[in-house]
N, C-alpha and C. Protein backbone atom coordinates (compact mmCIF):
# COMPACT_ATOMS: atom_id res chain seq x y z
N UNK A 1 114.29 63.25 92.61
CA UNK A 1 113.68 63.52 93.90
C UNK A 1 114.19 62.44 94.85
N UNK A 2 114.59 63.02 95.70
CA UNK A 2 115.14 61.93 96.88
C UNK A 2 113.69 61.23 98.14
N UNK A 3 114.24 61.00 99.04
CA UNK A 3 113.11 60.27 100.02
C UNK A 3 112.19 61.38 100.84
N UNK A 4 113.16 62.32 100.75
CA UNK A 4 112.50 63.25 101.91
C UNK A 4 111.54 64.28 101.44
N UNK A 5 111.55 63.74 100.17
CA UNK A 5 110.09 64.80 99.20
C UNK A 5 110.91 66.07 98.79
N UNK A 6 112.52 66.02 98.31
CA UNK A 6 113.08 66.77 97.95
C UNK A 6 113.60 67.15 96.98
N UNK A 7 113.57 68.14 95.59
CA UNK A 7 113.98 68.27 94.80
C UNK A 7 115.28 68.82 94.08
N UNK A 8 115.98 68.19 93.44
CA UNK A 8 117.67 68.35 93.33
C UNK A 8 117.61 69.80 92.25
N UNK A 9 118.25 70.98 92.60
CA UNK A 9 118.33 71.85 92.06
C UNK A 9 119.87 71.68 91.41
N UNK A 10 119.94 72.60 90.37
CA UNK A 10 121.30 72.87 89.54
C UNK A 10 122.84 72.63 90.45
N UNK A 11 122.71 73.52 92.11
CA UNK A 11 123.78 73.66 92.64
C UNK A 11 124.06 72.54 93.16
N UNK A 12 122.90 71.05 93.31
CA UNK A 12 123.21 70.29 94.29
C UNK A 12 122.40 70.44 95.20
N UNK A 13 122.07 71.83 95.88
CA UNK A 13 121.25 71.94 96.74
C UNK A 13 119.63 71.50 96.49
N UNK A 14 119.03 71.06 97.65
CA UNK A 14 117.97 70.25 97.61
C UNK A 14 116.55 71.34 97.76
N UNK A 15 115.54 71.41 97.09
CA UNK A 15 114.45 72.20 97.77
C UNK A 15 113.03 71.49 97.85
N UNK A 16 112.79 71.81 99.17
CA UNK A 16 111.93 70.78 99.53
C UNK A 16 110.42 71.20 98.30
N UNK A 17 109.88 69.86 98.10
CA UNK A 17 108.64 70.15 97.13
C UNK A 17 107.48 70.99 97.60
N UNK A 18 107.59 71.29 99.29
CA UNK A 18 106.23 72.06 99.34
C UNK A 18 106.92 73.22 99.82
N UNK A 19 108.59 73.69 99.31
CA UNK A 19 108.46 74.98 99.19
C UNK A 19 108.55 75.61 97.67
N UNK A 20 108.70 74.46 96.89
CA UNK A 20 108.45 74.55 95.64
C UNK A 20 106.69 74.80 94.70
N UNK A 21 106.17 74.28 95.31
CA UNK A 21 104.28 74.36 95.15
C UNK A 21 103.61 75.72 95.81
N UNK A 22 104.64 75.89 97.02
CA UNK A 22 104.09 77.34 97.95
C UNK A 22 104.60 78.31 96.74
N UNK A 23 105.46 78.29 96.76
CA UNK A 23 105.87 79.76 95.38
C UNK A 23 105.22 79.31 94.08
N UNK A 24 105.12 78.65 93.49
CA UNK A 24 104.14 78.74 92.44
C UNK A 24 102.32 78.54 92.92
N UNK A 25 102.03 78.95 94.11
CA UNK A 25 100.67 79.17 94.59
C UNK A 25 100.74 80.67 94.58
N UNK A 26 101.72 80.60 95.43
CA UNK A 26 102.02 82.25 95.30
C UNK A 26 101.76 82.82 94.54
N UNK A 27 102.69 82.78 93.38
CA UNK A 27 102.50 83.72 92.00
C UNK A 27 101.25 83.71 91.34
N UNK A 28 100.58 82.55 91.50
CA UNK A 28 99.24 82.31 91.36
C UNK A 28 98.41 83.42 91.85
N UNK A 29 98.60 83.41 93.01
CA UNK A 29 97.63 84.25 93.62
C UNK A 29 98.31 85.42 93.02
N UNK A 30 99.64 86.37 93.30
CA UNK A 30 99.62 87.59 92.90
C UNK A 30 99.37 87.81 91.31
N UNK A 31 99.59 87.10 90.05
CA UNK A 31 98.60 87.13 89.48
C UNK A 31 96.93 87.22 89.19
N UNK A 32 96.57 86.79 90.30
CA UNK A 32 94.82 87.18 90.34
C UNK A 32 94.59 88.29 90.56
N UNK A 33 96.03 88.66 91.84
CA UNK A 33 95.44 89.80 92.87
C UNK A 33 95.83 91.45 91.38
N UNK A 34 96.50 91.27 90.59
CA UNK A 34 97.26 92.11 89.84
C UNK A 34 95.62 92.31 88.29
N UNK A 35 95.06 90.84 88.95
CA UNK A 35 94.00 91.09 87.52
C UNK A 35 92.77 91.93 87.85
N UNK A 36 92.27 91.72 89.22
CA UNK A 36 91.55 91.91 89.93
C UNK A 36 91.35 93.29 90.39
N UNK A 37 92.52 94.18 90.66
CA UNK A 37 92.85 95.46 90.85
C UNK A 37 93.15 96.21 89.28
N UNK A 38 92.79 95.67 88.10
CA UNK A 38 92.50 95.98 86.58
C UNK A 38 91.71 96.07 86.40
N UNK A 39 90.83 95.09 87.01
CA UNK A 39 89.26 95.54 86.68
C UNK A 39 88.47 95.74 87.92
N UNK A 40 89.46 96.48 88.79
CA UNK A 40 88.29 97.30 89.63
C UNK A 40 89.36 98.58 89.10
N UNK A 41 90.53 98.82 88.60
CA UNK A 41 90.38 99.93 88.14
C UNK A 41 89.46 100.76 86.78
N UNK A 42 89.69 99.72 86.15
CA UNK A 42 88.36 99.55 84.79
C UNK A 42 87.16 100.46 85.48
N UNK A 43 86.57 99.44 86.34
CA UNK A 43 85.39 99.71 87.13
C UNK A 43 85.39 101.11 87.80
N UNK A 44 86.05 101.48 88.35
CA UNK A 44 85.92 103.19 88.63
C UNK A 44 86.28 104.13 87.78
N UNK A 45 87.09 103.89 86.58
CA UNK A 45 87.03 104.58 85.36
C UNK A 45 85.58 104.28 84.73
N UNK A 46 84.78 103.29 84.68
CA UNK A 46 83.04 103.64 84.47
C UNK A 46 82.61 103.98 85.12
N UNK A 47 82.51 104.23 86.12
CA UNK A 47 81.75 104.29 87.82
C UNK A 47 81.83 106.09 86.84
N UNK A 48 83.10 106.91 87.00
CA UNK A 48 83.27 107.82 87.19
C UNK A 48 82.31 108.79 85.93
N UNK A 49 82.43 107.88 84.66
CA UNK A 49 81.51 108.28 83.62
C UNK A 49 80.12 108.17 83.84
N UNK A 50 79.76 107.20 84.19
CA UNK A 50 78.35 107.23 84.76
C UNK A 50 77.96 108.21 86.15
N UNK A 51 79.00 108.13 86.77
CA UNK A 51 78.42 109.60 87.80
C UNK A 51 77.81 110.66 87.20
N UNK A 52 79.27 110.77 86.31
CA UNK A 52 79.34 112.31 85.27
C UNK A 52 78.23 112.75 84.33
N UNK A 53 77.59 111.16 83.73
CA UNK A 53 76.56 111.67 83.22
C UNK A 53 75.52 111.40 83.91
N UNK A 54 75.11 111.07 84.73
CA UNK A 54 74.01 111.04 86.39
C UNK A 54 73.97 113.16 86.53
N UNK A 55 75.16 113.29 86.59
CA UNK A 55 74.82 114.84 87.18
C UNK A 55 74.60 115.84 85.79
N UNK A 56 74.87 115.25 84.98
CA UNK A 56 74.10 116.19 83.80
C UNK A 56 72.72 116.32 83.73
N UNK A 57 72.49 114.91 83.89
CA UNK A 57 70.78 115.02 83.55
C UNK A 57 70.04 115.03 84.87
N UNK A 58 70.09 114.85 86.00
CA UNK A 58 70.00 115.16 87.32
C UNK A 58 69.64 116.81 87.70
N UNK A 59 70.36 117.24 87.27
CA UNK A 59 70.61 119.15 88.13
C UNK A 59 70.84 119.71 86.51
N UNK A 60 69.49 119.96 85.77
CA UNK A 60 70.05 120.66 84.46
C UNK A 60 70.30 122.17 85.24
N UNK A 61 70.36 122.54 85.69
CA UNK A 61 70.10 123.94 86.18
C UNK A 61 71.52 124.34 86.28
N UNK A 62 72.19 123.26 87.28
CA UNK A 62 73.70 123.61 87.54
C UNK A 62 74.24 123.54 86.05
N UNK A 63 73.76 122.59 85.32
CA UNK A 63 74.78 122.20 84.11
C UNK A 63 75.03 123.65 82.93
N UNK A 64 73.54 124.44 83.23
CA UNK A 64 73.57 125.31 82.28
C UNK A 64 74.83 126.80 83.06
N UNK A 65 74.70 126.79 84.02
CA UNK A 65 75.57 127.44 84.81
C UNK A 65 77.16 127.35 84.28
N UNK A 66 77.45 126.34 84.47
CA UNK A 66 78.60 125.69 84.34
C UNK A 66 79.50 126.58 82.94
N UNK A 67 78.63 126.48 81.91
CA UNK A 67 79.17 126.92 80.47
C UNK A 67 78.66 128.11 80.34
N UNK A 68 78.17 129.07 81.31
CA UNK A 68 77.01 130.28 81.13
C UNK A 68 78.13 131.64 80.84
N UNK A 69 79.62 131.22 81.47
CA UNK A 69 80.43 132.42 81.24
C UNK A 69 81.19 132.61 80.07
N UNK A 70 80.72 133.36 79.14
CA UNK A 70 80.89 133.17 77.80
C UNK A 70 81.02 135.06 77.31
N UNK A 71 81.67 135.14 76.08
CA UNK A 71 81.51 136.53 75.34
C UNK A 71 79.75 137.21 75.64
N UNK A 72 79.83 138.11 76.89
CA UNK A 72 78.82 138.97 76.74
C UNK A 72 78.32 138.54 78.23
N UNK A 73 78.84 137.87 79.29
CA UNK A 73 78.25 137.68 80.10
C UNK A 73 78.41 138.17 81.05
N UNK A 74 79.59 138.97 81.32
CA UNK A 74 79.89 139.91 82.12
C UNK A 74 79.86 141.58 81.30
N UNK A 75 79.56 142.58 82.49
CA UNK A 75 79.45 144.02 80.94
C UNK A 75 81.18 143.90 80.84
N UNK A 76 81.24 144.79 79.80
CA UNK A 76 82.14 145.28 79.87
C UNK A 76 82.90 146.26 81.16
N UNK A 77 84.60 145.98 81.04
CA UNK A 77 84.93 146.31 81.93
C UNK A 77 84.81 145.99 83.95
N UNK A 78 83.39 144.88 83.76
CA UNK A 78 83.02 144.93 85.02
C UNK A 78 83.68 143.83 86.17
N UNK A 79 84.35 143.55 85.09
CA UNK A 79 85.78 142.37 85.67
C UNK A 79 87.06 142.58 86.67
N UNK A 80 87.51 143.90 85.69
CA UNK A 80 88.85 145.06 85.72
C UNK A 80 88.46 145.44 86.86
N UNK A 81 86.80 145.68 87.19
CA UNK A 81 86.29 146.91 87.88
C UNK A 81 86.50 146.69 89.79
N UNK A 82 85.96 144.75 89.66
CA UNK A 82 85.65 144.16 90.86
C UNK A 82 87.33 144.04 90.93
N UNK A 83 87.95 143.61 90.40
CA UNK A 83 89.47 143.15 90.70
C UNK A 83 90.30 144.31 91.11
N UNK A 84 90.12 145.57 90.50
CA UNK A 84 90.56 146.89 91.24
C UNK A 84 90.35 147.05 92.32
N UNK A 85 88.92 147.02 92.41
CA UNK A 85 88.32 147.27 94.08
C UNK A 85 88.63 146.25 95.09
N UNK A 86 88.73 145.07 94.91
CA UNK A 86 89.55 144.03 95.64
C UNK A 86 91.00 144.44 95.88
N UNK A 87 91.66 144.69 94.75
CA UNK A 87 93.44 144.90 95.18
C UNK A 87 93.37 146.01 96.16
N UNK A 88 92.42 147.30 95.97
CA UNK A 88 92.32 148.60 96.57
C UNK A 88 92.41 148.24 98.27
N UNK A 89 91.53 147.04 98.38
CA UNK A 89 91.64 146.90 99.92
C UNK A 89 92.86 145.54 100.45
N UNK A 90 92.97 144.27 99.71
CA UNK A 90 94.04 143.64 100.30
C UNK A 90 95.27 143.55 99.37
N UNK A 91 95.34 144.70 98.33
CA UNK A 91 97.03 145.16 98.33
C UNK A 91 97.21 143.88 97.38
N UNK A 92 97.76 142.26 97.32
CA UNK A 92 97.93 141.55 96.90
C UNK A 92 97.21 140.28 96.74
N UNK A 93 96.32 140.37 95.44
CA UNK A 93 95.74 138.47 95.61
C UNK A 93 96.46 137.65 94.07
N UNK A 94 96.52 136.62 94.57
CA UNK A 94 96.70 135.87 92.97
C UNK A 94 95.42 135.69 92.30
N UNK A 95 95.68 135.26 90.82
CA UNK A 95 94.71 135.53 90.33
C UNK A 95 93.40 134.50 90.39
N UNK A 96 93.53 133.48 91.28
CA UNK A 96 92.48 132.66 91.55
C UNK A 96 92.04 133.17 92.81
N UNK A 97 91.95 134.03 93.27
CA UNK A 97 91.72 134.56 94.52
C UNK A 97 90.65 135.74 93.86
N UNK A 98 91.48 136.12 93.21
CA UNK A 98 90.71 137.59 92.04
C UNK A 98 89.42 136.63 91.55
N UNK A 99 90.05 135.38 90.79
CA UNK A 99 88.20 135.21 90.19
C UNK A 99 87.40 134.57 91.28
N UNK A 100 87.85 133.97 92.17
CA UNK A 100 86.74 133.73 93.36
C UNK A 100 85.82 134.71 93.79
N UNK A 101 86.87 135.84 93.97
CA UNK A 101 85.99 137.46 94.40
C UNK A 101 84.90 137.84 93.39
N UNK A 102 85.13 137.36 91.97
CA UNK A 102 84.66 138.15 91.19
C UNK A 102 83.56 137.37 90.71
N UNK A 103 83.74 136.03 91.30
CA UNK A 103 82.20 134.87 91.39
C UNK A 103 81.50 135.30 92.18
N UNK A 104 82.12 135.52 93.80
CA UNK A 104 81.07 135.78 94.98
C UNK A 104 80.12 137.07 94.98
N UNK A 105 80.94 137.95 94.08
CA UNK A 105 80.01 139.29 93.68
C UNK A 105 78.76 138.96 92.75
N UNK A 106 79.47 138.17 91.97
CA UNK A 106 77.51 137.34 90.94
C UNK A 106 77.06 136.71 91.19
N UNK A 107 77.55 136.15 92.37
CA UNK A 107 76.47 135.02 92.84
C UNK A 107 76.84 133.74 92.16
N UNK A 108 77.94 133.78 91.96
CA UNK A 108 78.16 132.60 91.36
C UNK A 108 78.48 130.96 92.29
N UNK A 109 78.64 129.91 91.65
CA UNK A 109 78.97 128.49 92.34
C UNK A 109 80.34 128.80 92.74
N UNK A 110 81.51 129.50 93.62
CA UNK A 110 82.73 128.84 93.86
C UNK A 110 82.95 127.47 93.81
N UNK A 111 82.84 126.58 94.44
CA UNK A 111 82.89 124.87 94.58
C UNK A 111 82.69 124.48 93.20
N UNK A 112 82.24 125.30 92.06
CA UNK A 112 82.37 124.29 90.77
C UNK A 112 83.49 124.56 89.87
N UNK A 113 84.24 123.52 89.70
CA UNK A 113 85.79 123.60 89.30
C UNK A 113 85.36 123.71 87.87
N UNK A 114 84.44 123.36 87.17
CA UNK A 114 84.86 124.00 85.85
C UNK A 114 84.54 125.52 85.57
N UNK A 115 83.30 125.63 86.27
CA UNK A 115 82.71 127.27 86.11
C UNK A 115 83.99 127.88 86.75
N UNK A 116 84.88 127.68 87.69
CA UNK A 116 85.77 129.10 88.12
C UNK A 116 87.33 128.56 87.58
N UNK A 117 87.09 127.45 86.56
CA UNK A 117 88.39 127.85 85.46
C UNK A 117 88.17 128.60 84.76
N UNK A 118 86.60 128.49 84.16
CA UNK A 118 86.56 129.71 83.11
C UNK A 118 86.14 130.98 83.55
N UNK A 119 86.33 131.18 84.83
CA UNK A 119 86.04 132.54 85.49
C UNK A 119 87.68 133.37 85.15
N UNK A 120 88.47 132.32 85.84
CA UNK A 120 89.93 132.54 86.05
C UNK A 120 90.80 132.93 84.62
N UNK A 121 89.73 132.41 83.62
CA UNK A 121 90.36 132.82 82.04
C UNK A 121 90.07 133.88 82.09
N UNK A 122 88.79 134.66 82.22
CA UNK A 122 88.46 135.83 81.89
C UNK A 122 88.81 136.58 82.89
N UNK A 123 89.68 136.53 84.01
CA UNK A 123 89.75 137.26 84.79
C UNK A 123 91.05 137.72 84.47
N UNK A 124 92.32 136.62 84.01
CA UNK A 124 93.74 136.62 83.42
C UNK A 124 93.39 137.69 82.21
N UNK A 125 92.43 137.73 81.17
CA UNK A 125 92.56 138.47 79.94
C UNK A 125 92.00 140.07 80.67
N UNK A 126 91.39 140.13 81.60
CA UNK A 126 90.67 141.53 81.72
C UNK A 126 91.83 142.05 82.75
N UNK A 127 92.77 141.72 83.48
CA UNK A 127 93.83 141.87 84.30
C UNK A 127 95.41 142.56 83.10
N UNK A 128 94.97 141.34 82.17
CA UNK A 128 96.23 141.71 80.86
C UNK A 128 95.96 143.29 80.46
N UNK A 129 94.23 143.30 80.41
CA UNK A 129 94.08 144.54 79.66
C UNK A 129 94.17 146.18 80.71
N UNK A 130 93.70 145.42 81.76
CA UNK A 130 93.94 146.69 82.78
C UNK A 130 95.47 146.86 82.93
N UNK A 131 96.12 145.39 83.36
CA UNK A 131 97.69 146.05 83.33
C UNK A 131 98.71 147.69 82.33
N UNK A 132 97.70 147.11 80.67
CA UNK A 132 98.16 148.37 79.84
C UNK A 132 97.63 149.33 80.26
N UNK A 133 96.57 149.55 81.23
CA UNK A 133 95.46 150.80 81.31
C UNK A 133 96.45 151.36 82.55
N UNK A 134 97.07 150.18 83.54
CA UNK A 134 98.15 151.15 84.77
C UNK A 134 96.56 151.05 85.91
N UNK A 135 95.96 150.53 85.53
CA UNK A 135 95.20 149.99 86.67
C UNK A 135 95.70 148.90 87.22
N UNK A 136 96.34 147.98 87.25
CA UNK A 136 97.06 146.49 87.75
C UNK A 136 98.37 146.62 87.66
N UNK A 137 99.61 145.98 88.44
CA UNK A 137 100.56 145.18 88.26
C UNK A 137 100.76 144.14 88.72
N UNK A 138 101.48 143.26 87.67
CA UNK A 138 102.03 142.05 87.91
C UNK A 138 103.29 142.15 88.81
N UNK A 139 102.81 141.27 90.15
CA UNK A 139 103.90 141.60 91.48
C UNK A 139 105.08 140.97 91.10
N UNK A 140 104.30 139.42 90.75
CA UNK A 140 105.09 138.16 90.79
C UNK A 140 104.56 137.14 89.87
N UNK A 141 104.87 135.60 89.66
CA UNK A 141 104.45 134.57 89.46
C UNK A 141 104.49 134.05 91.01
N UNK A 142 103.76 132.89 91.10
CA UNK A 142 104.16 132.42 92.47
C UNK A 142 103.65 130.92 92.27
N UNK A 143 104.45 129.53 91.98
CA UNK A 143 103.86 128.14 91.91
C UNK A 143 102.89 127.84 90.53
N UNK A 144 103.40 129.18 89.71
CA UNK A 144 102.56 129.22 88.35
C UNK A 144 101.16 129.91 88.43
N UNK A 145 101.22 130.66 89.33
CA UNK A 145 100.18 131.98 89.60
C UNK A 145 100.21 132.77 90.06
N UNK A 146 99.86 134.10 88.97
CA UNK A 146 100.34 135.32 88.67
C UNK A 146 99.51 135.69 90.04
N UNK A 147 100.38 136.94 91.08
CA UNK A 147 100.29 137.42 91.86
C UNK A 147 99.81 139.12 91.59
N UNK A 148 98.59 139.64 91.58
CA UNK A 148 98.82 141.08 91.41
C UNK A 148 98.22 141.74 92.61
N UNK A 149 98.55 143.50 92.01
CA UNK A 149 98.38 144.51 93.06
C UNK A 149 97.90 145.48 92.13
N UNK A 150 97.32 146.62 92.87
CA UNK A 150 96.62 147.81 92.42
C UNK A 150 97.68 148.70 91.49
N UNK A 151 97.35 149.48 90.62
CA UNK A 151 98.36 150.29 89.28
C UNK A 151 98.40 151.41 89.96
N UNK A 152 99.09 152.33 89.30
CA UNK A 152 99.49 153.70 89.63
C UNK A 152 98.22 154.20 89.08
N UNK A 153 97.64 154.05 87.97
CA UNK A 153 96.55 154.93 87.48
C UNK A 153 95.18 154.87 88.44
N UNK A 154 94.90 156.09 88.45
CA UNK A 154 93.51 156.29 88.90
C UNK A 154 92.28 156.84 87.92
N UNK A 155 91.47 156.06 87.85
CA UNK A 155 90.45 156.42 86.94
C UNK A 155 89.05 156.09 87.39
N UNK A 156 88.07 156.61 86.88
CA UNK A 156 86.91 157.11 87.35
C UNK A 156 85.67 156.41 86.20
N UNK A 157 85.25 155.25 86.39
CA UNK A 157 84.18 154.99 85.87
C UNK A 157 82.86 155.13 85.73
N UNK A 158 81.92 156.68 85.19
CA UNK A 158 80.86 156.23 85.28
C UNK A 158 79.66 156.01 84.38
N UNK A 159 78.48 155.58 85.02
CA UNK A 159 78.05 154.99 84.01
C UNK A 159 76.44 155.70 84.49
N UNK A 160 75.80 155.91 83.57
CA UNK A 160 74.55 156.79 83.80
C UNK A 160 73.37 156.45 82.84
N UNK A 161 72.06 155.56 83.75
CA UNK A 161 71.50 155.04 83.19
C UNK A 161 70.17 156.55 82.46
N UNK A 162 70.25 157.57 82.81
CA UNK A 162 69.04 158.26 82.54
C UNK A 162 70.09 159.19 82.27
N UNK A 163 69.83 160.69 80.97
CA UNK A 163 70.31 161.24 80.56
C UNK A 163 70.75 162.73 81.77
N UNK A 164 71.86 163.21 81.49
CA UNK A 164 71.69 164.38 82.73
C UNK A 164 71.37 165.65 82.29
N UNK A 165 70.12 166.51 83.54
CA UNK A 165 70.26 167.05 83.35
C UNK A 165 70.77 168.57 83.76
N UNK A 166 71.06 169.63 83.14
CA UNK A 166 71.83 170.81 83.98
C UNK A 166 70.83 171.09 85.16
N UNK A 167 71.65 171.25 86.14
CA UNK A 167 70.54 171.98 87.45
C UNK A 167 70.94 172.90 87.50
């Protein structure tokens, strides 16, 4: 170290000691700042579990909703039925458009992202099955969602709760 508070580096060249202390403050600090943003990411990865289970036990009502669309919860056919009558009037929806429609007819939550994934499953398998029936076609894919439209077939569903009789 010479007089002027300077330190002799490899090349000869001199670097002064308080720009030598400023960069190792430095790194100092971006080390804290790098630990600090770890455990506030930590911290909203719990934050987010504790929300999650806040709204389970909070709103049992919604929660039972949520998992309510299951084998037997729609009748039969009554899937095919709403998604026909939808294509009948706007010609082309994708198929998250189809199970939105086919929530707002039951009264269902739209805004809850797990209830209208599993809307959107059962709406893809009852679409597969009408496609063979020539009630549906597949237009397109479009961004990884299937685009359909109304089938060539016309068919006539009905359903009759009291027996008929001849008049």
């Amino acid at each position: 170290m010479d007089r002027a508070g300077e330190v002799r580096c490899n090349g000869g060249m001199a670097e002064p000691l308080i720009i030598q202390t400023l960069t190792q403050k430095r790194a100092e600090i971006l080390g804290q700042i790098k630990a600090y943003e770890t455990q506030i990411a930590h911290a909203k990865h719990d934050l987010a579990h504790v929300n999650a289970t806040i709204e389970l036990f909070a709103v049992p009502e919604r929660r039972r909703a949520r998992y309510i669309v299951s084998h037997g919860f729609f009748k039969k056919g009554e899937i095919a039925d709403i998604c026909v009558q939808h294509l009948g009037v706007d010609a082309e929806l994708t198929t998250r458009e189809l199970a939105e429609r086919v929530m707002i007819e039951r009264g269902l939550e739209v805004s809850d992202t797990a209830l209208r994934n599993s809307v959107v499953f059962k709406v893809v398998q009852a679409l597969r099955h009408a496609r063979h029936r020539r009630l549906v076609r597949l237009v397109e894919k479009r961004k990884g969602m299937c685009v359909w439209s109304a089938g060539d077939a016309v068919t006539l569903r009905v359903v009759a709760n009291t027996p008929s009789t001849p008049g």
